[in-house]
C-alpha atoms as a PDB file:
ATOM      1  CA  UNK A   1      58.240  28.168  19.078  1.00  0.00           C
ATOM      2  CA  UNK A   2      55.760  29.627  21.335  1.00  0.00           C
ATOM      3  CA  UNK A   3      53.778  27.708  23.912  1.00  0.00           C
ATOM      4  CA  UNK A   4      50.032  27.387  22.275  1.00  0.00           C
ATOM      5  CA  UNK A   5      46.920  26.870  24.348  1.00  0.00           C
ATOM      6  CA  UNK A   6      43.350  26.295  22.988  1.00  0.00           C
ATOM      7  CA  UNK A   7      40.673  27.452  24.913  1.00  0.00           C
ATOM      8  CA  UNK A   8      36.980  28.184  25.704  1.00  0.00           C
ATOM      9  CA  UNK A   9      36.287  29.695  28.746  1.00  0.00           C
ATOM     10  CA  UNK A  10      32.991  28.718  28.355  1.00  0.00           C
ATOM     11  CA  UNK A  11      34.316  24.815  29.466  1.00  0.00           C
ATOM     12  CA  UNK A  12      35.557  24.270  33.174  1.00  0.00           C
ATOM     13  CA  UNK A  13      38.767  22.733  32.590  1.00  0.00           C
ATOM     14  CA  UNK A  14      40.033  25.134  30.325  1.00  0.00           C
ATOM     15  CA  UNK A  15      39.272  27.537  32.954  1.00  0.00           C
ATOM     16  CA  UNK A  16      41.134  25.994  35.378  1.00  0.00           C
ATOM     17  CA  UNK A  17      44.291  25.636  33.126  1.00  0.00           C
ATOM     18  CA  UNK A  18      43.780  29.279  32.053  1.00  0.00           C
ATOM     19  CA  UNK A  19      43.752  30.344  35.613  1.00  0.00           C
ATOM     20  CA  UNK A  20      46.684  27.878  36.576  1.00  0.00           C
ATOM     21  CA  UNK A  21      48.776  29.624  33.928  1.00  0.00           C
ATOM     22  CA  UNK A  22      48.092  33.040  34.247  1.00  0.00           C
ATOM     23  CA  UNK A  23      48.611  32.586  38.097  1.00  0.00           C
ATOM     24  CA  UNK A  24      51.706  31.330  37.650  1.00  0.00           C
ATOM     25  CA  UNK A  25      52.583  33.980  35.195  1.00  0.00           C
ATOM     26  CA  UNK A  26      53.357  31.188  32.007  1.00  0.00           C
ATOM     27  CA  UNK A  27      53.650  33.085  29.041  1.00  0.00           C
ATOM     28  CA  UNK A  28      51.535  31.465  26.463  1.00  0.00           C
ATOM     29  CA  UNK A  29      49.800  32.426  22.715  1.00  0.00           C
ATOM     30  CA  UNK A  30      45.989  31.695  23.941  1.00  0.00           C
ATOM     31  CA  UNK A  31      44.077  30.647  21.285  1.00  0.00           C
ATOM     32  CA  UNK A  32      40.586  31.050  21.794  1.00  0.00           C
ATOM     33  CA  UNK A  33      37.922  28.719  20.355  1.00  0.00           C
ATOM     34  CA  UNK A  34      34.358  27.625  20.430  1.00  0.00           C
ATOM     35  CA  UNK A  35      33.047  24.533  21.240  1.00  0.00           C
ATOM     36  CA  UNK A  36      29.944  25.290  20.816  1.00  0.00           C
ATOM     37  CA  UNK A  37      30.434  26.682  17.408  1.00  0.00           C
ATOM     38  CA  UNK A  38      32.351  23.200  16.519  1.00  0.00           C
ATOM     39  CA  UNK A  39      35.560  24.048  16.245  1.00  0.00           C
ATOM     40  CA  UNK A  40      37.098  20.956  18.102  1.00  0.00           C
ATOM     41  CA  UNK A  41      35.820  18.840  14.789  1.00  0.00           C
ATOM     42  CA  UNK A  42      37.791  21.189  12.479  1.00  0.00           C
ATOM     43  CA  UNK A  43      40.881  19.232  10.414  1.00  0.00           C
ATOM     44  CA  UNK A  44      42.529  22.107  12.112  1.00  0.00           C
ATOM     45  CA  UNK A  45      41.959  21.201  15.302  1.00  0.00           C
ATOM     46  CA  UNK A  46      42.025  17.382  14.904  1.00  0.00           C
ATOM     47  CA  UNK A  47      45.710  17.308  14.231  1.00  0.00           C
ATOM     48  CA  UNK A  48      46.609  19.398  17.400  1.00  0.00           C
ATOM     49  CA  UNK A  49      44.167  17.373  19.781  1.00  0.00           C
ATOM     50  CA  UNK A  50      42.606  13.944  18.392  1.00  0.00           C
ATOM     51  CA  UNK A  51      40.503  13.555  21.245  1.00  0.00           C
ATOM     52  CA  UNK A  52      38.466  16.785  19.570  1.00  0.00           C
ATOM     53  CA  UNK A  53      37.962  18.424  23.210  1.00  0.00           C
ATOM     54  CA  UNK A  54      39.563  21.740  24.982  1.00  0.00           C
ATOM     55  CA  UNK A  55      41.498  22.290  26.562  1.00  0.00           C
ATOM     56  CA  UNK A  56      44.623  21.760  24.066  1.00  0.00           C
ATOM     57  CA  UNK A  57      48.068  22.460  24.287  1.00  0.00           C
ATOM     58  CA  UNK A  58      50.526  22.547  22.125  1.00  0.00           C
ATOM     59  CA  UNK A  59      54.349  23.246  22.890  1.00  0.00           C
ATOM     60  CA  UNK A  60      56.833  22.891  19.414  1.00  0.00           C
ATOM     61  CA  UNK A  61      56.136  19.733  17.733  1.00  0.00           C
ATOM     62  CA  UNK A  62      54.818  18.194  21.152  1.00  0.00           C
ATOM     63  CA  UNK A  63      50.393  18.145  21.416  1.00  0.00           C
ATOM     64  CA  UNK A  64      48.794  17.410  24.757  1.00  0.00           C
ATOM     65  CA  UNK A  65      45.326  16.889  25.896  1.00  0.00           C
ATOM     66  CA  UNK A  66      43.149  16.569  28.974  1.00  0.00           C
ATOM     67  CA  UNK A  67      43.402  19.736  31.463  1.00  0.00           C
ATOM     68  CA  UNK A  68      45.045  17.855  34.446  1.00  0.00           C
ATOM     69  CA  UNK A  69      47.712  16.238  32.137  1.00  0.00           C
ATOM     70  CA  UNK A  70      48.399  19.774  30.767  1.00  0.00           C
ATOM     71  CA  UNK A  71      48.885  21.694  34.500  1.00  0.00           C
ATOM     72  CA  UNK A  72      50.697  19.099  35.388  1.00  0.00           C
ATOM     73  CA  UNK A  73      53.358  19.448  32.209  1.00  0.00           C
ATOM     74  CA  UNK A  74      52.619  22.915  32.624  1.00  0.00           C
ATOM     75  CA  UNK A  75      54.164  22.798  36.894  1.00  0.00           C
ATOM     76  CA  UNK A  76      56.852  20.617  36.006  1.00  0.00           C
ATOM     77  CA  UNK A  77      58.099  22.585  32.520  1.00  0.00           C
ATOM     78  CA  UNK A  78      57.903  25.744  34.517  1.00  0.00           C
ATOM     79  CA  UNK A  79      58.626  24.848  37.782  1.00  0.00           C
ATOM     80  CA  UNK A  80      55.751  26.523  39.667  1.00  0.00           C
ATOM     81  CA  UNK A  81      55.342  26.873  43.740  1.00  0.00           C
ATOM     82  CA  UNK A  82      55.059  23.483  45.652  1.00  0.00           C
ATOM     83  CA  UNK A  83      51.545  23.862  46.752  1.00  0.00           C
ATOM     84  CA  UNK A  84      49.964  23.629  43.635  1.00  0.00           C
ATOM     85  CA  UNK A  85      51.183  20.082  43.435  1.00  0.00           C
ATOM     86  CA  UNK A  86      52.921  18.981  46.815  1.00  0.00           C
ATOM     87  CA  UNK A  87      56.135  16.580  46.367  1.00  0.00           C
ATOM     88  CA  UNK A  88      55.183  15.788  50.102  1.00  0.00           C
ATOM     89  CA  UNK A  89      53.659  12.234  49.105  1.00  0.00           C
ATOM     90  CA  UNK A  90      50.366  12.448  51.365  1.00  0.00           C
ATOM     91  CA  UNK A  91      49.595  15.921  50.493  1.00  0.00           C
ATOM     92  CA  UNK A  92      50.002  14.791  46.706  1.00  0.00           C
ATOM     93  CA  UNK A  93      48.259  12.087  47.171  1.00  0.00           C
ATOM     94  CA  UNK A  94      44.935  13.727  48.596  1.00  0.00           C
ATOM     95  CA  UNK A  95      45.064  16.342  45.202  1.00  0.00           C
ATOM     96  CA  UNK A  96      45.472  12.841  43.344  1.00  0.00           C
ATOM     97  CA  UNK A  97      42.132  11.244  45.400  1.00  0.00           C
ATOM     98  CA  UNK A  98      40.304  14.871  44.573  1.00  0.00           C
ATOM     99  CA  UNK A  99      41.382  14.956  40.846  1.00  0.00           C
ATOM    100  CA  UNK A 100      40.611  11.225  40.632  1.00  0.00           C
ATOM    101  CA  UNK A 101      37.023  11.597  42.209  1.00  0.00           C
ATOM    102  CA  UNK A 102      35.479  14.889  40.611  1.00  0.00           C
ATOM    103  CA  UNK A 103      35.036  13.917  37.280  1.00  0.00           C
ATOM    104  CA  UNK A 104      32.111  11.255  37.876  1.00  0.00           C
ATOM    105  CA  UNK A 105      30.721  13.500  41.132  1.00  0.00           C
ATOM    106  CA  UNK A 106      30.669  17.183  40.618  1.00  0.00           C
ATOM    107  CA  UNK A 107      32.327  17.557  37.116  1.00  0.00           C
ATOM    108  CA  UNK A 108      29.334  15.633  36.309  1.00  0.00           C
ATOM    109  CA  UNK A 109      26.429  16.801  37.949  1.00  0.00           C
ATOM    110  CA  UNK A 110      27.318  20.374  37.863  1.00  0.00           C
ATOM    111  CA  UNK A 111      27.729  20.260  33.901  1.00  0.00           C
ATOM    112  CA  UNK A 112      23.968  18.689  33.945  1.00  0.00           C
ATOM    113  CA  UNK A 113      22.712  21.618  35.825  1.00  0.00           C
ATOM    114  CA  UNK A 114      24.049  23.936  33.579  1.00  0.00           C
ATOM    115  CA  UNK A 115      22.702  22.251  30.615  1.00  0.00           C
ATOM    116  CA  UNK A 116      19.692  20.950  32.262  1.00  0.00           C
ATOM    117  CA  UNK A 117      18.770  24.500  33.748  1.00  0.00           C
ATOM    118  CA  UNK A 118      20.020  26.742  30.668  1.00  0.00           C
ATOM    119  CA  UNK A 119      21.322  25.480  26.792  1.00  0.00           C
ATOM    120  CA  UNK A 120      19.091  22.486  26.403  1.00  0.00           C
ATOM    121  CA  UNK A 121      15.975  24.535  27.007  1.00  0.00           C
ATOM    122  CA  UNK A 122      16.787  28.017  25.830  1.00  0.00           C
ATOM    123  CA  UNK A 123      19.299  26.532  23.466  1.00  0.00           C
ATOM    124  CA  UNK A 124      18.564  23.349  22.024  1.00  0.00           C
ATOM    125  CA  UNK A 125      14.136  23.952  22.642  1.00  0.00           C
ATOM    126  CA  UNK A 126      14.321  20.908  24.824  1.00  0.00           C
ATOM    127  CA  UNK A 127      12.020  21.053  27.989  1.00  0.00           C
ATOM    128  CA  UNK A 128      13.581  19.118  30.877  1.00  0.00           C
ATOM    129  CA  UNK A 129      11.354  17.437  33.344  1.00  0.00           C
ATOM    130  CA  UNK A 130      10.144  18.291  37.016  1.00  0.00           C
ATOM    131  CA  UNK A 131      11.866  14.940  37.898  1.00  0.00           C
ATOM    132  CA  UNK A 132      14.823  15.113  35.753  1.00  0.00           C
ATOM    133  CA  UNK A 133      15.607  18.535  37.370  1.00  0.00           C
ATOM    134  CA  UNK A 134      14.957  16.927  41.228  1.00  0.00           C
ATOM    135  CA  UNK A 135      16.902  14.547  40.681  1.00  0.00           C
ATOM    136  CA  UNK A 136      19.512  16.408  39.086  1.00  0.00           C
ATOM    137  CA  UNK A 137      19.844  19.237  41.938  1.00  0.00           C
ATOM    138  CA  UNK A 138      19.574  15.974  44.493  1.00  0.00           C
ATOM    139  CA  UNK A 139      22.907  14.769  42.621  1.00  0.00           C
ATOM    140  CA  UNK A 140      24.821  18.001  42.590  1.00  0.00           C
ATOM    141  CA  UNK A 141      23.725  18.513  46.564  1.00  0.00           C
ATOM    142  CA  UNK A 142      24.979  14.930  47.558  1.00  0.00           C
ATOM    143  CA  UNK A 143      28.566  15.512  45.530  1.00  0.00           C
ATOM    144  CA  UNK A 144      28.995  18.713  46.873  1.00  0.00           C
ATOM    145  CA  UNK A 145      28.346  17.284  50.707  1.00  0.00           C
ATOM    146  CA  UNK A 146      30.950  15.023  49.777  1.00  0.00           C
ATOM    147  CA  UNK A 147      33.408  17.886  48.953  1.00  0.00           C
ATOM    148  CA  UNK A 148      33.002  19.697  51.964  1.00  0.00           C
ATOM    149  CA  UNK A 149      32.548  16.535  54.340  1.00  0.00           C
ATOM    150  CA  UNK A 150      35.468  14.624  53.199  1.00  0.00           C
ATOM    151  CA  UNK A 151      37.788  16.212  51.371  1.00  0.00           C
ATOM    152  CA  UNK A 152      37.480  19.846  52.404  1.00  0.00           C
ATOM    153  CA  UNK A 153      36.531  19.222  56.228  1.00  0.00           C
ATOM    154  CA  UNK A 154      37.647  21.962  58.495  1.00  0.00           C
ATOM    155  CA  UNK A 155      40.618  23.036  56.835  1.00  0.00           C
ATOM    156  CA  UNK A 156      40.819  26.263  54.725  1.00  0.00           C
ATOM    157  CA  UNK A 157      41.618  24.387  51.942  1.00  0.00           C
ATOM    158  CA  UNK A 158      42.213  20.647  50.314  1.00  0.00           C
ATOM    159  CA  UNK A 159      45.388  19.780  51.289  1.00  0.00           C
ATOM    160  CA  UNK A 160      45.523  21.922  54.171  1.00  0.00           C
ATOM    161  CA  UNK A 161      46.727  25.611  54.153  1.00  0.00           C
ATOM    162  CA  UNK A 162      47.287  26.484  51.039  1.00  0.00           C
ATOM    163  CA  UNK A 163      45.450  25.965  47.646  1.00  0.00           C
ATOM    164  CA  UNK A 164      46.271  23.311  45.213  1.00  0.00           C
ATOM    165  CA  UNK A 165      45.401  21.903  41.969  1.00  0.00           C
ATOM    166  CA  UNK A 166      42.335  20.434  43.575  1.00  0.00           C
ATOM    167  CA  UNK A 167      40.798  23.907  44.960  1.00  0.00           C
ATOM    168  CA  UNK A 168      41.055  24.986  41.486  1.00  0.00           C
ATOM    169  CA  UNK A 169      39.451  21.979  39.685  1.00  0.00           C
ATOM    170  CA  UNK A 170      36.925  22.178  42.216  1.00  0.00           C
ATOM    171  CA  UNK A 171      36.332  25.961  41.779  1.00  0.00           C
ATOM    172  CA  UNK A 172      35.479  26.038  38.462  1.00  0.00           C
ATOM    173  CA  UNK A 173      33.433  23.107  38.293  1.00  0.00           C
ATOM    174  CA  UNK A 174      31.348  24.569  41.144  1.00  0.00           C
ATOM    175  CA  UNK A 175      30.966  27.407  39.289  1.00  0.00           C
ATOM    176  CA  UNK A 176      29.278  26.095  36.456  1.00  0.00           C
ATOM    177  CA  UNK A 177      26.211  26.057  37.777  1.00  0.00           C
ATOM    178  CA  UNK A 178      26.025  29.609  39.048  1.00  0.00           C
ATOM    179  CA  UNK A 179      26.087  30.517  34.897  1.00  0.00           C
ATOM    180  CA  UNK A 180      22.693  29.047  35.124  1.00  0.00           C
ATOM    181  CA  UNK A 181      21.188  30.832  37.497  1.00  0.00           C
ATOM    182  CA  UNK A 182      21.971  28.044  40.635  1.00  0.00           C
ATOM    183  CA  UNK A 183      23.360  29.885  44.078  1.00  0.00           C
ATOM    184  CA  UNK A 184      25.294  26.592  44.941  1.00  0.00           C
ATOM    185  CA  UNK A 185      26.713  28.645  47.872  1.00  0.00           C
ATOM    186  CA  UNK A 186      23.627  29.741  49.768  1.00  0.00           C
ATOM    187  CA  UNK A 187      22.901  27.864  52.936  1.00  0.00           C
ATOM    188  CA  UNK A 188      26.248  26.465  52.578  1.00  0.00           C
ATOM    189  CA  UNK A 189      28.743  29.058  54.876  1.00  0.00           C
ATOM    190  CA  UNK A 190      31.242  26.471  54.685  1.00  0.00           C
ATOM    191  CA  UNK A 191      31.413  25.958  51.064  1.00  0.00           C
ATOM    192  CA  UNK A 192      30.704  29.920  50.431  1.00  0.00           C
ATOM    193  CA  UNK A 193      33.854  30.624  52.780  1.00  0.00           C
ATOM    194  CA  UNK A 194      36.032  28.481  51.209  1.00  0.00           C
ATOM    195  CA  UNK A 195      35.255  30.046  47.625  1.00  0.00           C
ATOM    196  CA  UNK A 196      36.122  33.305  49.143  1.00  0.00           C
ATOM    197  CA  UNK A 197      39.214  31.747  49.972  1.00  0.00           C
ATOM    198  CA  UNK A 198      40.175  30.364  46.547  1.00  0.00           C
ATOM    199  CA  UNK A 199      38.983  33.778  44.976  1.00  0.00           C
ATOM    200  CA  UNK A 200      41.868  35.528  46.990  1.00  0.00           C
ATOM    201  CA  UNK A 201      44.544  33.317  46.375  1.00  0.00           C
ATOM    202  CA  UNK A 202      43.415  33.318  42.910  1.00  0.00           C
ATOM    203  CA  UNK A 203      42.900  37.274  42.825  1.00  0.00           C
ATOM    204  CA  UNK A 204      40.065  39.204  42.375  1.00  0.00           C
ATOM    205  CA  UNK A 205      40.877  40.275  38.965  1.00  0.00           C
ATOM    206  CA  UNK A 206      41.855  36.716  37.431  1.00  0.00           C
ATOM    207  CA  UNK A 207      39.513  34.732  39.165  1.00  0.00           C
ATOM    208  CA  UNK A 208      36.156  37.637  37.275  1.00  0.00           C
ATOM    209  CA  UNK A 209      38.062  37.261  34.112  1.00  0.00           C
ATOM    210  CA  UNK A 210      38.117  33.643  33.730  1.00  0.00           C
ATOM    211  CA  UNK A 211      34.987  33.290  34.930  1.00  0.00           C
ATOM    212  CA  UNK A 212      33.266  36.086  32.575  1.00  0.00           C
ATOM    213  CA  UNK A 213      31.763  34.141  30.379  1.00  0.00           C
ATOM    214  CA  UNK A 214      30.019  31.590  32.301  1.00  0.00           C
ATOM    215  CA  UNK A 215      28.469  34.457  34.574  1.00  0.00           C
ATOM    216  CA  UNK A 216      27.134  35.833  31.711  1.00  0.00           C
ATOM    217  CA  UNK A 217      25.833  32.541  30.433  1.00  0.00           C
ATOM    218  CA  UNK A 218      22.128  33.397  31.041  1.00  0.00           C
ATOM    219  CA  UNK A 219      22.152  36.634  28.345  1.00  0.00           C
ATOM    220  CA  UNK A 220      24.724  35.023  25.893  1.00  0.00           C
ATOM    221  CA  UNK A 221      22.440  32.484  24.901  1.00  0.00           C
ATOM    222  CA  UNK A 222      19.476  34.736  24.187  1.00  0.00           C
ATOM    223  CA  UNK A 223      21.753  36.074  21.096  1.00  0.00           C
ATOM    224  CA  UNK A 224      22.892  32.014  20.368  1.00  0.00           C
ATOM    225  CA  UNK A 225      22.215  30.531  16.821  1.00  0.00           C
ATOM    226  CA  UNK A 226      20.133  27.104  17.466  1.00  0.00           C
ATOM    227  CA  UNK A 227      21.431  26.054  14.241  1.00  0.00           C
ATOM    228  CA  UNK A 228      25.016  26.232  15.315  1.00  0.00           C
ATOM    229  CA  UNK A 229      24.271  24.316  18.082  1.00  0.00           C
ATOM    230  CA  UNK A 230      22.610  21.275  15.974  1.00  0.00           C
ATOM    231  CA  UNK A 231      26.033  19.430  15.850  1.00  0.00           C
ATOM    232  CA  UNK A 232      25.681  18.982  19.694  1.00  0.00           C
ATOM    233  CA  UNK A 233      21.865  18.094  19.770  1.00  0.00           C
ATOM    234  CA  UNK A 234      22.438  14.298  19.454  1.00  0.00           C
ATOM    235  CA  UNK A 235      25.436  13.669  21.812  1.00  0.00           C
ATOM    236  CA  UNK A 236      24.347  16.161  24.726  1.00  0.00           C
ATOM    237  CA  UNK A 237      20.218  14.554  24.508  1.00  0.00           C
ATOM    238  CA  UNK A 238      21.716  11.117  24.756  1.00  0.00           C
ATOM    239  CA  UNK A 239      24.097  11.611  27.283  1.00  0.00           C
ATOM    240  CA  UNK A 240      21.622  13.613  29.679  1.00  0.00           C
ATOM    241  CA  UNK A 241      18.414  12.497  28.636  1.00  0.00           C
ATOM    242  CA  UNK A 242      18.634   9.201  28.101  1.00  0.00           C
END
């Protein structure tokens, strides 16, 4: 049986594991679906991923979820080059403390900026707030001081000279918010030259694919239908706007 993976390049961590694949030359039967079309609550999809989010992979009889959990399977199964995931136990363990911080930091805040600044207004016909939007940017500036500050410092990349599973978490998240219309880079050299990095280890080529979609975020959602949206409209005004 062929290795299945679900994805919608629209959501950062199936970016990264579609990068980390593709890099690594995995051969793999990509299954692309839509989150924002609802696919993840489809009986379909339920039985391959219970926690109804992407990305989702699916190898024989065996289902996994969660995008780390799935790279991870993914370096092990196919044996992929050290640096992605150092055995050295320091250098694994500072991918570990990256991995382990980014969800609640810039996971976070730059999903919020890319709903905040984009769908919930053109989307979903919600207006968001002067304050709501300060605050917001404030958040995403403070995480992203962190990441160069701490765990990027003056080294090319995380862990030192080569990229690892942390660049590439870290790249796509950062991302996100340039879909909306947010130069996260400018005024930041350090941060800008460390994308450039990423981008060509990465490759030119892979790096514009993967991130198609999101960069054209701003004109894809003029053509969106509202109404397949409205499964969303709950969840996504409760978890930001509350």
């Amino acid at each position: 049986m062929s290795l299945e993976i679900y994805l919608d390049l629209f959501s950062q961590p199936c970016r990264s594991v579609y990068i980390f694949a593709k890099k690594n030359n995995i051969q793999f039967d990509h299954k692309k679906i839509s989150l924002f079309e609802g696919y993840q609550y489809s009986e379909e999809y339920g039985k391959i991923n219970q926690l109804r989010k992407a990305p989702a992979l699916k190898d024989g009889d065996f289902c996994l979820a969660e995008s780390v959990a799935i790279m991870l399977y993914l370096a092990e199964k196919f044996h992929t080059p050290d640096h992605w995931y150092p055995a050295d136990l320091q250098k694994r363990a500072r991918v570990n403390e990256y991995l382990s911080w980014q969800h609640s930091a810039i996971r976070m805040h730059g999903s919020k900026m890319f709903w905040f600044k984009l769908l919930i207004p053109k989307a979903l016909g919600v207006e968001i707030t002067k304050e709501k939007m300060d605050n917001a940017v404030d958040d995403l500036n403070a995480s992203l001081n962190i990441f160069e500050e701490k765990f990027l410092q003056d080294r090319p990349f995380v862990v030192g000279d080569q990229i690892s599973l942390a660049d590439l978490v870290a790249i796509v998240e950062i991302m996100q918010p340039v879909g909306a219309g947010m130069d996260v880079f400018e005024n930041r050299p350090k941060l800008k030259a460390w994308k450039d990095r990423v981008r060509a280890e990465i490759g030119d080529e892979l790096f514009d694919e993967a991130h198609q979609a999101i960069l054209y975020a701003q004109e894809t959602v003029k053509t969106m239908d509202p109404k397949k949206m409205e499964h969303f409209k709950p969840k996504i005004l409760r978890y930001f706007l509350s």
